[in-house]
PDB file of N, CA and C in Angstrom:
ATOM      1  N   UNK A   1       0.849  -1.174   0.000  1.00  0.00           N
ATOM      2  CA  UNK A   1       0.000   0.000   0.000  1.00  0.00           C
ATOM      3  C   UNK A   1       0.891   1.232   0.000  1.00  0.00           C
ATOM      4  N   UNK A   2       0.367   1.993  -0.706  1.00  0.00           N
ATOM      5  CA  UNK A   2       1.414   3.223  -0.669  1.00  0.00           C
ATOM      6  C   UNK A   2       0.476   4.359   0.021  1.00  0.00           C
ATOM      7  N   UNK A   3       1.733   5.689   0.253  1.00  0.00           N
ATOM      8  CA  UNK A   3       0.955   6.441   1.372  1.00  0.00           C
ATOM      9  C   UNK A   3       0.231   7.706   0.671  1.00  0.00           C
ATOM     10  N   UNK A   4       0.108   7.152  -0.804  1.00  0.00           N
ATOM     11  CA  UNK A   4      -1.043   8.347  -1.144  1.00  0.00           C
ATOM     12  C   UNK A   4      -2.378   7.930  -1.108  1.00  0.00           C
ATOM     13  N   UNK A   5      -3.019   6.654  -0.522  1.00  0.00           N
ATOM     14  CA  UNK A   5      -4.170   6.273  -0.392  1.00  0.00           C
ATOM     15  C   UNK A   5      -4.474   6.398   1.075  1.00  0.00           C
ATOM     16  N   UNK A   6      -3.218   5.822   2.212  1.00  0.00           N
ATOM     17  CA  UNK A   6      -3.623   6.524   3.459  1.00  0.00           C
ATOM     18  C   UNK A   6      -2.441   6.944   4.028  1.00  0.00           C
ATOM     19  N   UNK A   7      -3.158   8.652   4.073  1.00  0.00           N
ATOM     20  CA  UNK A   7      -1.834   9.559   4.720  1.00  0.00           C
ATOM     21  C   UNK A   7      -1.626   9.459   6.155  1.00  0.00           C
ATOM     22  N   UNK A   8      -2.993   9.220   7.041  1.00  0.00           N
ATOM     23  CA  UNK A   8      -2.752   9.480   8.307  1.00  0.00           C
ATOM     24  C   UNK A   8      -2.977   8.167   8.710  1.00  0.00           C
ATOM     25  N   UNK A   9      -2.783   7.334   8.467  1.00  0.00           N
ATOM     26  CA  UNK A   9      -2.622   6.046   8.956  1.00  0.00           C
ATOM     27  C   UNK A   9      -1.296   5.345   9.410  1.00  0.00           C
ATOM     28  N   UNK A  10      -1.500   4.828  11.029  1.00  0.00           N
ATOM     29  CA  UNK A  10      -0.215   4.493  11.473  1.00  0.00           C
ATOM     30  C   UNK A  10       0.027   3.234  10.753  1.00  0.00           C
ATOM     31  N   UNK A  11       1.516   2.952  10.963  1.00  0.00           N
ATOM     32  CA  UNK A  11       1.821   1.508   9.926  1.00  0.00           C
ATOM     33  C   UNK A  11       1.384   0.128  10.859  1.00  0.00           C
ATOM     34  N   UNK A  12       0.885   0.427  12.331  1.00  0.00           N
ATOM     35  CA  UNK A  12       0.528  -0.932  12.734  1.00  0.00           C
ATOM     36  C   UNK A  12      -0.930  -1.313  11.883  1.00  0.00           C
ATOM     37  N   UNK A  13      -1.496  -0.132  11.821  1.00  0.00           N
ATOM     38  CA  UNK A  13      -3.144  -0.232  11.516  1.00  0.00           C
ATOM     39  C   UNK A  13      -2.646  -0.816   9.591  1.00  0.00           C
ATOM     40  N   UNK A  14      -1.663  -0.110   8.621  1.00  0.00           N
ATOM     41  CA  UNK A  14      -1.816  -0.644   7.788  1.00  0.00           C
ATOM     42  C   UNK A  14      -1.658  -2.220   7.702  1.00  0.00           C
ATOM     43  N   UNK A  15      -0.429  -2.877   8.983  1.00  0.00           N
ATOM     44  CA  UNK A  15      -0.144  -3.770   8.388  1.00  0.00           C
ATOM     45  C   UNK A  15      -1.458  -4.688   9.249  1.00  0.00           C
ATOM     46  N   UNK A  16      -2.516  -4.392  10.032  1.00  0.00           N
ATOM     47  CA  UNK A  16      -3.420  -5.361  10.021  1.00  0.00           C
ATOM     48  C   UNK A  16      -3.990  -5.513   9.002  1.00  0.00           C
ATOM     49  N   UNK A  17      -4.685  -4.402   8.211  1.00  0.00           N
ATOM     50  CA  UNK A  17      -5.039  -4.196   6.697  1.00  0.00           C
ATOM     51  C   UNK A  17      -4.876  -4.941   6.239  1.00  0.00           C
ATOM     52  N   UNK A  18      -3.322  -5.498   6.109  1.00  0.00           N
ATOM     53  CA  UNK A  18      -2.533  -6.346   5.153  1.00  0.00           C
ATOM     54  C   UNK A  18      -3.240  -7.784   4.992  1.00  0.00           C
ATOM     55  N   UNK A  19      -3.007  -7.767   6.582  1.00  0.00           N
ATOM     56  CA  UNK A  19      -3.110  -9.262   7.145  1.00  0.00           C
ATOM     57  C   UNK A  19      -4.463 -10.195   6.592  1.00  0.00           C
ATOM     58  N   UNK A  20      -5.600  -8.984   6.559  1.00  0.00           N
ATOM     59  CA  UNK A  20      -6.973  -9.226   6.461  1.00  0.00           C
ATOM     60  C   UNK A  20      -7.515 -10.092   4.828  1.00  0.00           C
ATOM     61  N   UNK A  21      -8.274 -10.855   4.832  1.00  0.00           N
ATOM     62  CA  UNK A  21      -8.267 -11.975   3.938  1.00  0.00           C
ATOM     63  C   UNK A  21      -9.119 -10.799   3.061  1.00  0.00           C
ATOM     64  N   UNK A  22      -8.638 -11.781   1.701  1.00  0.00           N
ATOM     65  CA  UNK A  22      -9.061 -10.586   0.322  1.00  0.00           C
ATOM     66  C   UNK A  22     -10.512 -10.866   0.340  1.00  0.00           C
ATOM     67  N   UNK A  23     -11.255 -12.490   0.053  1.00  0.00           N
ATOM     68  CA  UNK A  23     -12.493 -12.413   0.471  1.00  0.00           C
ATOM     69  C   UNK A  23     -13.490 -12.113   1.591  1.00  0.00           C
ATOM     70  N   UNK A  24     -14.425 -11.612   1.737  1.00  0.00           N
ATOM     71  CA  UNK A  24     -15.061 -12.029   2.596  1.00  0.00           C
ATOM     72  C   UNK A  24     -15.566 -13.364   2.910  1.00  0.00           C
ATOM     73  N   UNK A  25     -16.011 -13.953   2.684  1.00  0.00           N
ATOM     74  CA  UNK A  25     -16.394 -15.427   3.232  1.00  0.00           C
ATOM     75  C   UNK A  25     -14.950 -16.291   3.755  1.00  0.00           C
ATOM     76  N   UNK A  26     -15.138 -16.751   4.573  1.00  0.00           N
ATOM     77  CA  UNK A  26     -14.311 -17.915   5.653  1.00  0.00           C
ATOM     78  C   UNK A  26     -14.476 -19.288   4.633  1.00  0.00           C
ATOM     79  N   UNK A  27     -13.809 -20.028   5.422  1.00  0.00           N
ATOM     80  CA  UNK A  27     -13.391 -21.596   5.220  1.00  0.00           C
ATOM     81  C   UNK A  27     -14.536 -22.244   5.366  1.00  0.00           C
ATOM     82  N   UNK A  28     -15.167 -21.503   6.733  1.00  0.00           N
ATOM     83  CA  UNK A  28     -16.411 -22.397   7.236  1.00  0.00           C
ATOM     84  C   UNK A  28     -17.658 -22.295   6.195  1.00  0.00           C
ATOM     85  N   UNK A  29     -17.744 -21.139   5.975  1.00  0.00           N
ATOM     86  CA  UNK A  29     -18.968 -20.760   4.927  1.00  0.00           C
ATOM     87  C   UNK A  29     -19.289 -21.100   3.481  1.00  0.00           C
ATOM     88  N   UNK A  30     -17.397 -21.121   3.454  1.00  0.00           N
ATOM     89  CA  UNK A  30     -17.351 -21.612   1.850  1.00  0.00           C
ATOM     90  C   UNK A  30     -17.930 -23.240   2.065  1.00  0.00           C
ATOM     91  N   UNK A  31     -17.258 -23.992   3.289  1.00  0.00           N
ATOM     92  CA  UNK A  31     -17.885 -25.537   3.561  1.00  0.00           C
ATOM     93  C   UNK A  31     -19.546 -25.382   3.481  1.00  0.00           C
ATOM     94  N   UNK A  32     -20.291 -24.534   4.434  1.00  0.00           N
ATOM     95  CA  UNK A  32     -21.606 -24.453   4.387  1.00  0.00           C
ATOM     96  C   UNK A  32     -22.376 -24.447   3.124  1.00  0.00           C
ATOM     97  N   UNK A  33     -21.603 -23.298   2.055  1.00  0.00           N
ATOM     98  CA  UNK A  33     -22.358 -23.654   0.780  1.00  0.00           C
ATOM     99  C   UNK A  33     -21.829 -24.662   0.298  1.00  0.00           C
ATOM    100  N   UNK A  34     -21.025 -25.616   0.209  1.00  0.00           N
ATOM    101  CA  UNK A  34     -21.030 -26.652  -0.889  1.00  0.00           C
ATOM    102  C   UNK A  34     -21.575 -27.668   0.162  1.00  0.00           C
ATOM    103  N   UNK A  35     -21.966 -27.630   1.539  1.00  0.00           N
ATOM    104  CA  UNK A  35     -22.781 -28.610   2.081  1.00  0.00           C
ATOM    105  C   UNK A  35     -24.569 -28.757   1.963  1.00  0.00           C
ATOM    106  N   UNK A  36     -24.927 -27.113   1.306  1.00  0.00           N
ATOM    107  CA  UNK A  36     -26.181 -26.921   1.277  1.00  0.00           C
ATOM    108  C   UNK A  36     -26.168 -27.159  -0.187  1.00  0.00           C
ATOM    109  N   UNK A  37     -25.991 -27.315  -1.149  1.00  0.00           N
ATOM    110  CA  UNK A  37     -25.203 -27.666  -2.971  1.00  0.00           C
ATOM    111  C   UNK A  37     -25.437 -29.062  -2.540  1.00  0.00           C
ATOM    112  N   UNK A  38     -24.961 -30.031  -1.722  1.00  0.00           N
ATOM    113  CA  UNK A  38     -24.565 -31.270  -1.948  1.00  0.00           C
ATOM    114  C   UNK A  38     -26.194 -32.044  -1.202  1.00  0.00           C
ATOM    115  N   UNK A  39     -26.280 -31.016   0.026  1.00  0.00           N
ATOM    116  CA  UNK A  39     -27.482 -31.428  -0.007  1.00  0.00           C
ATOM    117  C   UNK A  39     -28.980 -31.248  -0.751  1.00  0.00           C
ATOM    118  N   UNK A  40     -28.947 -29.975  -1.700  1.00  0.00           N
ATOM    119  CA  UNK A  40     -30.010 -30.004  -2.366  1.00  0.00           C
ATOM    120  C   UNK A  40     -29.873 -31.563  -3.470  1.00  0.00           C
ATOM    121  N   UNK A  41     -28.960 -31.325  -4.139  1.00  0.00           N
ATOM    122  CA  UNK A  41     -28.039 -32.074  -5.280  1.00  0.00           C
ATOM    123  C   UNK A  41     -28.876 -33.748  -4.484  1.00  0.00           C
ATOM    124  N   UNK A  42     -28.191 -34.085  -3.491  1.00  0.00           N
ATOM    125  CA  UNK A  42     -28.740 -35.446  -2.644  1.00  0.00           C
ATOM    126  C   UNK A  42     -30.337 -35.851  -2.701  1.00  0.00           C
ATOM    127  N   UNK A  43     -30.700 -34.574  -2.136  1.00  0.00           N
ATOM    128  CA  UNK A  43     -32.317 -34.601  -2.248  1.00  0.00           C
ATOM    129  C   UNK A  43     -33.135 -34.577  -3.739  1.00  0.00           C
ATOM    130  N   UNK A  44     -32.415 -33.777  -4.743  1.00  0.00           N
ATOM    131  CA  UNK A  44     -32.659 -34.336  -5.702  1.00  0.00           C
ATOM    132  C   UNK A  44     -32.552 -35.237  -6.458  1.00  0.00           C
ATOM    133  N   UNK A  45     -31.617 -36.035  -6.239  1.00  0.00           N
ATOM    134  CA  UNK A  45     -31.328 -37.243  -6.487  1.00  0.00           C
ATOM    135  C   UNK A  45     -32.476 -38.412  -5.981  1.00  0.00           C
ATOM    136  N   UNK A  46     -32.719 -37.852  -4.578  1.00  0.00           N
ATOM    137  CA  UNK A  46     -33.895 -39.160  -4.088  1.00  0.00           C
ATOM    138  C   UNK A  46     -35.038 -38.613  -4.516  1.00  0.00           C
ATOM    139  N   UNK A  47     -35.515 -37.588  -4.998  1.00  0.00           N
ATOM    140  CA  UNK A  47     -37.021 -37.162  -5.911  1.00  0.00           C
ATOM    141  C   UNK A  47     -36.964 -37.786  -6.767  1.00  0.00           C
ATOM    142  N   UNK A  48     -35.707 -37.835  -7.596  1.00  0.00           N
ATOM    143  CA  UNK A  48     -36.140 -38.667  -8.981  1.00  0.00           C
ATOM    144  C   UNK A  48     -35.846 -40.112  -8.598  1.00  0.00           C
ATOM    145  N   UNK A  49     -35.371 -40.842  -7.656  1.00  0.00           N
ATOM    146  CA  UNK A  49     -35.267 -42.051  -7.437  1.00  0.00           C
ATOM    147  C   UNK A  49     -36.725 -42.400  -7.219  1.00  0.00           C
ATOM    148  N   UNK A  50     -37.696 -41.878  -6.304  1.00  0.00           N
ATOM    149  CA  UNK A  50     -38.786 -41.981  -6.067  1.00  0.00           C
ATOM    150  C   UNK A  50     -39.670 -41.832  -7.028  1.00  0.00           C
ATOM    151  N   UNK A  51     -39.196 -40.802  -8.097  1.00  0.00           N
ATOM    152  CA  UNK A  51     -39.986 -40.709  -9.139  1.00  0.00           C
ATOM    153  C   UNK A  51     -40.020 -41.800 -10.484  1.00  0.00           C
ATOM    154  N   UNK A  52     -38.877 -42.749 -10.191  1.00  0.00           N
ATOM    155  CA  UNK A  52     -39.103 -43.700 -10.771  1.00  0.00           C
ATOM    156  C   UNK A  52     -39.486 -45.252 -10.065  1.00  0.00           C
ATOM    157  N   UNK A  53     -39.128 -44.958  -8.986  1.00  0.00           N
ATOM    158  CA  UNK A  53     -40.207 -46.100  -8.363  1.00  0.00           C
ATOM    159  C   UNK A  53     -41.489 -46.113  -8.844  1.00  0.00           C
ATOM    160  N   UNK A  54     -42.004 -44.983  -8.313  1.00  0.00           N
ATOM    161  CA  UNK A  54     -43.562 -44.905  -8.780  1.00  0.00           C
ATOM    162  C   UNK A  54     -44.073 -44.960 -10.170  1.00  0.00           C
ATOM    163  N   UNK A  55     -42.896 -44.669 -11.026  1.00  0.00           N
ATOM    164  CA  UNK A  55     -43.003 -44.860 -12.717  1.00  0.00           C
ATOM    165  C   UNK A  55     -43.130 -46.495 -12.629  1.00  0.00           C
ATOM    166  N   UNK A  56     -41.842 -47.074 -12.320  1.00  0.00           N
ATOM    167  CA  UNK A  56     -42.036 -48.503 -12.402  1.00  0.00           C
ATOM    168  C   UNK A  56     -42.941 -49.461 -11.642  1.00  0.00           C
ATOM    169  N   UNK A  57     -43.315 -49.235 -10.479  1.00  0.00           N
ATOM    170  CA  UNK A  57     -44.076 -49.789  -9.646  1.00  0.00           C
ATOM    171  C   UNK A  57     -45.684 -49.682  -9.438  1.00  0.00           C
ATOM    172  N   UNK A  58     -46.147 -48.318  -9.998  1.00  0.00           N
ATOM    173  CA  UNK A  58     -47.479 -48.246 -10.135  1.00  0.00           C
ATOM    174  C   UNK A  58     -47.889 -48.048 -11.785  1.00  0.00           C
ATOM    175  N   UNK A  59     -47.453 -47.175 -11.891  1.00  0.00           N
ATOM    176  CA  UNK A  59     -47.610 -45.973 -13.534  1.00  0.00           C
ATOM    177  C   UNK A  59     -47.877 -47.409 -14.931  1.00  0.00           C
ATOM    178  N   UNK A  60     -46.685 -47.911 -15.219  1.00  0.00           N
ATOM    179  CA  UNK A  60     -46.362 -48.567 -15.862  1.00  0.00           C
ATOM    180  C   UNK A  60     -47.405 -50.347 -15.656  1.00  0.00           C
ATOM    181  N   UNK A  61     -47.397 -50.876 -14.837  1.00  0.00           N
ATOM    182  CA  UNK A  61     -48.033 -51.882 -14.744  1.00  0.00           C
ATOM    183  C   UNK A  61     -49.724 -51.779 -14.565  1.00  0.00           C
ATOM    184  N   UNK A  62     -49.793 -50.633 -13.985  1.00  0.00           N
ATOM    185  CA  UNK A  62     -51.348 -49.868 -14.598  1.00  0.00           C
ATOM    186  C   UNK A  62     -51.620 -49.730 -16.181  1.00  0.00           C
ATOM    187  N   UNK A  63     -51.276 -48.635 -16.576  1.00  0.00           N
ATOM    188  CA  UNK A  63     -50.909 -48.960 -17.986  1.00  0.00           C
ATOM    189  C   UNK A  63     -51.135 -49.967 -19.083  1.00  0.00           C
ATOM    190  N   UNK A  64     -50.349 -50.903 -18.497  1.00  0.00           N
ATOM    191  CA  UNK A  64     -49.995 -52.307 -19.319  1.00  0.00           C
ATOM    192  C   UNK A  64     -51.640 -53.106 -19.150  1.00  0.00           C
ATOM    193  N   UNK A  65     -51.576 -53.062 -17.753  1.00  0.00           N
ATOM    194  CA  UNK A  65     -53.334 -53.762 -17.844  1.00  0.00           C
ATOM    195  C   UNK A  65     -54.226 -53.530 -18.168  1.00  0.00           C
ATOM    196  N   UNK A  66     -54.157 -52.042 -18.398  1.00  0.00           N
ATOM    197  CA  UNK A  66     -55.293 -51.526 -19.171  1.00  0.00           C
ATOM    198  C   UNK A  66     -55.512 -51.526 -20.408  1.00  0.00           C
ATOM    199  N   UNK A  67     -54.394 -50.973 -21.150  1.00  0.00           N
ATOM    200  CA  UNK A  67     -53.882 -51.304 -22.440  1.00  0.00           C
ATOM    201  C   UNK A  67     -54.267 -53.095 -23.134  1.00  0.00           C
ATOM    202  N   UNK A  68     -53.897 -53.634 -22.471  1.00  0.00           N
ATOM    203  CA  UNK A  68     -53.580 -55.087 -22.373  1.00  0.00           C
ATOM    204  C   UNK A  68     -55.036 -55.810 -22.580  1.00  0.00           C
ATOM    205  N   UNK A  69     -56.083 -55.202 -21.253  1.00  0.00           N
ATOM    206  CA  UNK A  69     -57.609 -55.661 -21.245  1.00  0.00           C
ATOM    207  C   UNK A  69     -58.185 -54.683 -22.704  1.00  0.00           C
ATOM    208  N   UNK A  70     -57.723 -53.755 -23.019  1.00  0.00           N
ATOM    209  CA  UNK A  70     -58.886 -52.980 -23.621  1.00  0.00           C
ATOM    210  C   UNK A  70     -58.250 -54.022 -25.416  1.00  0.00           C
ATOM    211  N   UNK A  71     -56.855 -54.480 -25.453  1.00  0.00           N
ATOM    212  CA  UNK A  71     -56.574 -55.013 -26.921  1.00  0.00           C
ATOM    213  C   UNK A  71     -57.252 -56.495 -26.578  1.00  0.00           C
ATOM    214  N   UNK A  72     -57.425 -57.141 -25.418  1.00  0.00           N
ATOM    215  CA  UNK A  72     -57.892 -58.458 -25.398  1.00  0.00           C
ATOM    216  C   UNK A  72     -59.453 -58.458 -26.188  1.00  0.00           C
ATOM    217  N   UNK A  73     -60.283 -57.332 -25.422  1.00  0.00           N
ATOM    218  CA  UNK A  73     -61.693 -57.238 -25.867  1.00  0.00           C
ATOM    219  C   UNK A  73     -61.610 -56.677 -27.132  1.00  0.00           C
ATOM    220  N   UNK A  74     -60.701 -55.849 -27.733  1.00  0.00           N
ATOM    221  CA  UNK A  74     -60.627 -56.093 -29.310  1.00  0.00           C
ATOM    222  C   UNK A  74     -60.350 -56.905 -29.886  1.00  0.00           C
ATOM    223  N   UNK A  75     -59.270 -57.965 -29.659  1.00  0.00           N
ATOM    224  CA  UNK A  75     -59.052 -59.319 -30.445  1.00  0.00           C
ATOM    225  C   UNK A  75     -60.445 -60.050 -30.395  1.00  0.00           C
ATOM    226  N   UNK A  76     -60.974 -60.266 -28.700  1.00  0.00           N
ATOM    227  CA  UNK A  76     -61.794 -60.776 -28.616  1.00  0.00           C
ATOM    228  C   UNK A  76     -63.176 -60.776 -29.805  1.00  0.00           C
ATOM    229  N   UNK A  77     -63.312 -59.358 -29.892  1.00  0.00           N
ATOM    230  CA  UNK A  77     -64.752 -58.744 -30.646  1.00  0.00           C
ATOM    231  C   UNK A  77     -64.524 -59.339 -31.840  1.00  0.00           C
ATOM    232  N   UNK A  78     -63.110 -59.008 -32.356  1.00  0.00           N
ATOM    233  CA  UNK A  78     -62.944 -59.408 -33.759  1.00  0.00           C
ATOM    234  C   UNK A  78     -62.921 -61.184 -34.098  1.00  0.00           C
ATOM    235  N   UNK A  79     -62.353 -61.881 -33.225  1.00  0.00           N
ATOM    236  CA  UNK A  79     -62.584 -63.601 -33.185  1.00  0.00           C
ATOM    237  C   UNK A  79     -64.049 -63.826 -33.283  1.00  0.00           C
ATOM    238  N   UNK A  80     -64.722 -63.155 -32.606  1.00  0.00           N
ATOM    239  CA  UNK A  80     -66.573 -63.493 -32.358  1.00  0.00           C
ATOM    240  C   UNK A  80     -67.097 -63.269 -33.498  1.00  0.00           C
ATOM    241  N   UNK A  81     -66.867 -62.114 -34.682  1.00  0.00           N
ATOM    242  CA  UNK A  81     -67.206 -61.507 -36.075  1.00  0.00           C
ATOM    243  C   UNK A  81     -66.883 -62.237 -36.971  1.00  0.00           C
ATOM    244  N   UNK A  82     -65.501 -62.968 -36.668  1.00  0.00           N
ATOM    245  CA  UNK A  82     -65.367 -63.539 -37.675  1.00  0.00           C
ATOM    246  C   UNK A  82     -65.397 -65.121 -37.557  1.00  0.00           C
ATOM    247  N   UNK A  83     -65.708 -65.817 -36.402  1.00  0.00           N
ATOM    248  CA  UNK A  83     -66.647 -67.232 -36.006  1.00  0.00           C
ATOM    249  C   UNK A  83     -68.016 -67.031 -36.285  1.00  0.00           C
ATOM    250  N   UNK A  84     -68.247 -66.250 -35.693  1.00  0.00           N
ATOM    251  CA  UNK A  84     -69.919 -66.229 -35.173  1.00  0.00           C
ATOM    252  C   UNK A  84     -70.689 -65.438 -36.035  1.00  0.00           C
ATOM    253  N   UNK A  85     -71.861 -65.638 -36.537  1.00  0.00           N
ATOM    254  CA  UNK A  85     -72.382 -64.441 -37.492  1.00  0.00           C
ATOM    255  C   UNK A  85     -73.263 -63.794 -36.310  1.00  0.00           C
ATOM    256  N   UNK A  86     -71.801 -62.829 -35.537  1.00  0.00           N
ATOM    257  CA  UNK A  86     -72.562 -61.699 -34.533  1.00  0.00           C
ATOM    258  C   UNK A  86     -72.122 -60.912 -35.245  1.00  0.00           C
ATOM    259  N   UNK A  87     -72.272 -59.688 -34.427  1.00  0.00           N
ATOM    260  CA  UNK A  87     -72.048 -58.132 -34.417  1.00  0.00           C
ATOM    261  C   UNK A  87     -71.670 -57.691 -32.849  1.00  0.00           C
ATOM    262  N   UNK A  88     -70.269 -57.397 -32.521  1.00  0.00           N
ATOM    263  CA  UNK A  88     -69.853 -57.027 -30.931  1.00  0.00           C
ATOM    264  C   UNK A  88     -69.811 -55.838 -31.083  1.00  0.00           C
ATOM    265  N   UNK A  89     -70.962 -54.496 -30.548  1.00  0.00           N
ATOM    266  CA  UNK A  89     -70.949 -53.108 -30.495  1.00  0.00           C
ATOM    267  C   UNK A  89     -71.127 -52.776 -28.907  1.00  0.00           C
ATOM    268  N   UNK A  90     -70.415 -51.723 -28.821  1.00  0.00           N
ATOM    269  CA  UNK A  90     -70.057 -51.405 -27.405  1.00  0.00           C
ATOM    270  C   UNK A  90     -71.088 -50.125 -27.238  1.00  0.00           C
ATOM    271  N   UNK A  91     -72.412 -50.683 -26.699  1.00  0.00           N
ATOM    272  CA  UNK A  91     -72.992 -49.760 -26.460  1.00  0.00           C
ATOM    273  C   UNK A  91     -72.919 -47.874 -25.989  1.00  0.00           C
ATOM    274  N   UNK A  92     -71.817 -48.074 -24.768  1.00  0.00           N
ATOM    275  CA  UNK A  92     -71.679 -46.880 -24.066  1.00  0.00           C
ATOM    276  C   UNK A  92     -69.980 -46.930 -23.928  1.00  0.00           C
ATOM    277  N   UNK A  93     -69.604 -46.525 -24.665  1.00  0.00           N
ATOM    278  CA  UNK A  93     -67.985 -46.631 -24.914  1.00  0.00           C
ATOM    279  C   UNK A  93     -67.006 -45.719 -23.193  1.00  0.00           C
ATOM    280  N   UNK A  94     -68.239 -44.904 -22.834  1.00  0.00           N
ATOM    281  CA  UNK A  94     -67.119 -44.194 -22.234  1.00  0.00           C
ATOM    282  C   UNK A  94     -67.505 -44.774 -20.855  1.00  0.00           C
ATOM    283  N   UNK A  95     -68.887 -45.538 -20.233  1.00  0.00           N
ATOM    284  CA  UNK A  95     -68.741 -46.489 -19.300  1.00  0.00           C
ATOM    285  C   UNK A  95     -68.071 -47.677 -19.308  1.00  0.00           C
ATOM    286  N   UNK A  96     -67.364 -48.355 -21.038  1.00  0.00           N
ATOM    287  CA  UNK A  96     -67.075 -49.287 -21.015  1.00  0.00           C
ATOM    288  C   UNK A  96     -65.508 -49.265 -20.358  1.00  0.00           C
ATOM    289  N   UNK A  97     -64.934 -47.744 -20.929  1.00  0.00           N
ATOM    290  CA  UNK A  97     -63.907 -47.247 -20.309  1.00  0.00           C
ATOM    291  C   UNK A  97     -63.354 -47.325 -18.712  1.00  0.00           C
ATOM    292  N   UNK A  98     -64.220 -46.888 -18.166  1.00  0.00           N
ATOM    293  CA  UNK A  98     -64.364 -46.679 -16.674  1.00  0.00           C
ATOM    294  C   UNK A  98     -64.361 -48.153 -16.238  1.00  0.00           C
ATOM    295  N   UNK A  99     -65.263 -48.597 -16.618  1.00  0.00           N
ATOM    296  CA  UNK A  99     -65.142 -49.869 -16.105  1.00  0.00           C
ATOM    297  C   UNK A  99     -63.809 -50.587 -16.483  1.00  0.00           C
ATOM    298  N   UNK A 100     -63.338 -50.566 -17.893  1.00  0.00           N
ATOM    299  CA  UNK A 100     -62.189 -51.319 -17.654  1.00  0.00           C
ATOM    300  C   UNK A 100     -60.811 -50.674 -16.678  1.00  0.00           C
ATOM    301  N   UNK A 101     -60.891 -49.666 -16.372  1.00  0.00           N
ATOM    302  CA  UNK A 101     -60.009 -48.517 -15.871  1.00  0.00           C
ATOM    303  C   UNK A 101     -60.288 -49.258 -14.476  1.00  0.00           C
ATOM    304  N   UNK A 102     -61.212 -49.192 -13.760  1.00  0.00           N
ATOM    305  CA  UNK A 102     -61.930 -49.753 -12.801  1.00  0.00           C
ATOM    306  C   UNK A 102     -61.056 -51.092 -12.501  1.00  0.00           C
ATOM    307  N   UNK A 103     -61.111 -51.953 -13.538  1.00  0.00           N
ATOM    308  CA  UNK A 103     -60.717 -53.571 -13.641  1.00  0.00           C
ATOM    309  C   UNK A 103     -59.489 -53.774 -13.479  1.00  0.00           C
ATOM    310  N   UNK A 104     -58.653 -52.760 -13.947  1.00  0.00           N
ATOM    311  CA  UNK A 104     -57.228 -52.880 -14.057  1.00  0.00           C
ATOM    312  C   UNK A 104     -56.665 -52.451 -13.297  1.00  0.00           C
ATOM    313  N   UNK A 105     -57.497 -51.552 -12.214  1.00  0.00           N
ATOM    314  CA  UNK A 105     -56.855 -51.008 -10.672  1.00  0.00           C
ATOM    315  C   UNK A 105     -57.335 -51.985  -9.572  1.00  0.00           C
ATOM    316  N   UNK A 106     -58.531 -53.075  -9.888  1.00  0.00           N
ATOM    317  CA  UNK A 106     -59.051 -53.377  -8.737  1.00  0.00           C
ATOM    318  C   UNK A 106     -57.806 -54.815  -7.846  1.00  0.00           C
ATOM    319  N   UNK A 107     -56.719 -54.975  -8.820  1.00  0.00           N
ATOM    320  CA  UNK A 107     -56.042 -56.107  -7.969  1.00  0.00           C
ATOM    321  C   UNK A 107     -54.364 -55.382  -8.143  1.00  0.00           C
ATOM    322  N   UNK A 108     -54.078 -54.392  -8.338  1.00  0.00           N
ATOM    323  CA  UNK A 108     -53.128 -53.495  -8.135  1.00  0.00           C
ATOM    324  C   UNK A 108     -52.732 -53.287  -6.368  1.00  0.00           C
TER     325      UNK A 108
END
């Protein structure tokens, strides 16, 4: 430091000046943020772990049974049309829905 920035300053006071760390933040704080970093980082890590449990464990095998019952009763309709001189029409399509929606949760 030179003495055209401080004229009336004794040299003990500059050389604490000296001494004094260029950042503000400590050792400890700098630890605190990369401990609050590591813990968001952690916790996000177990959201999406959880978020694929529930992909694989509910989401997906729901899905499949429903999917699964609603192509059976189409193969089905179509085997009966073309054995049987029927006609398989689904009266109320969007109760038939529910109900199979219904079917495919009830042993989940």
């Amino acid at each position: 430091m030179s003495d055209e920035f401080a004229p009336d300053t004794p040299d003990s006071e500059l050389n604490s000046l000296a001494s004094l760390p260029e950042s503000a933040t400590t050792d400890s704080e700098t630890e605190d943020g990369d401990r609050r970093v590591s813990d968001a980082e952690r916790e996000w890590k177990e959201s999406l772990q959880q978020l694929e449990l529930l992909l694989t464990m509910v989401v997906v095998p729901y899905m499949g049974k429903y999917f699964g019952r609603k192509c059976a009763y189409w193969i089905w309709g179509r085997v009966m049309e073309w054995k049987y001189p029927v006609e398989v029409v689904i009266t109320n399509p969007t109760r038939f829905k529910a109900v199979g929606a219904i079917e495919a949760a009830a042993t989940l």
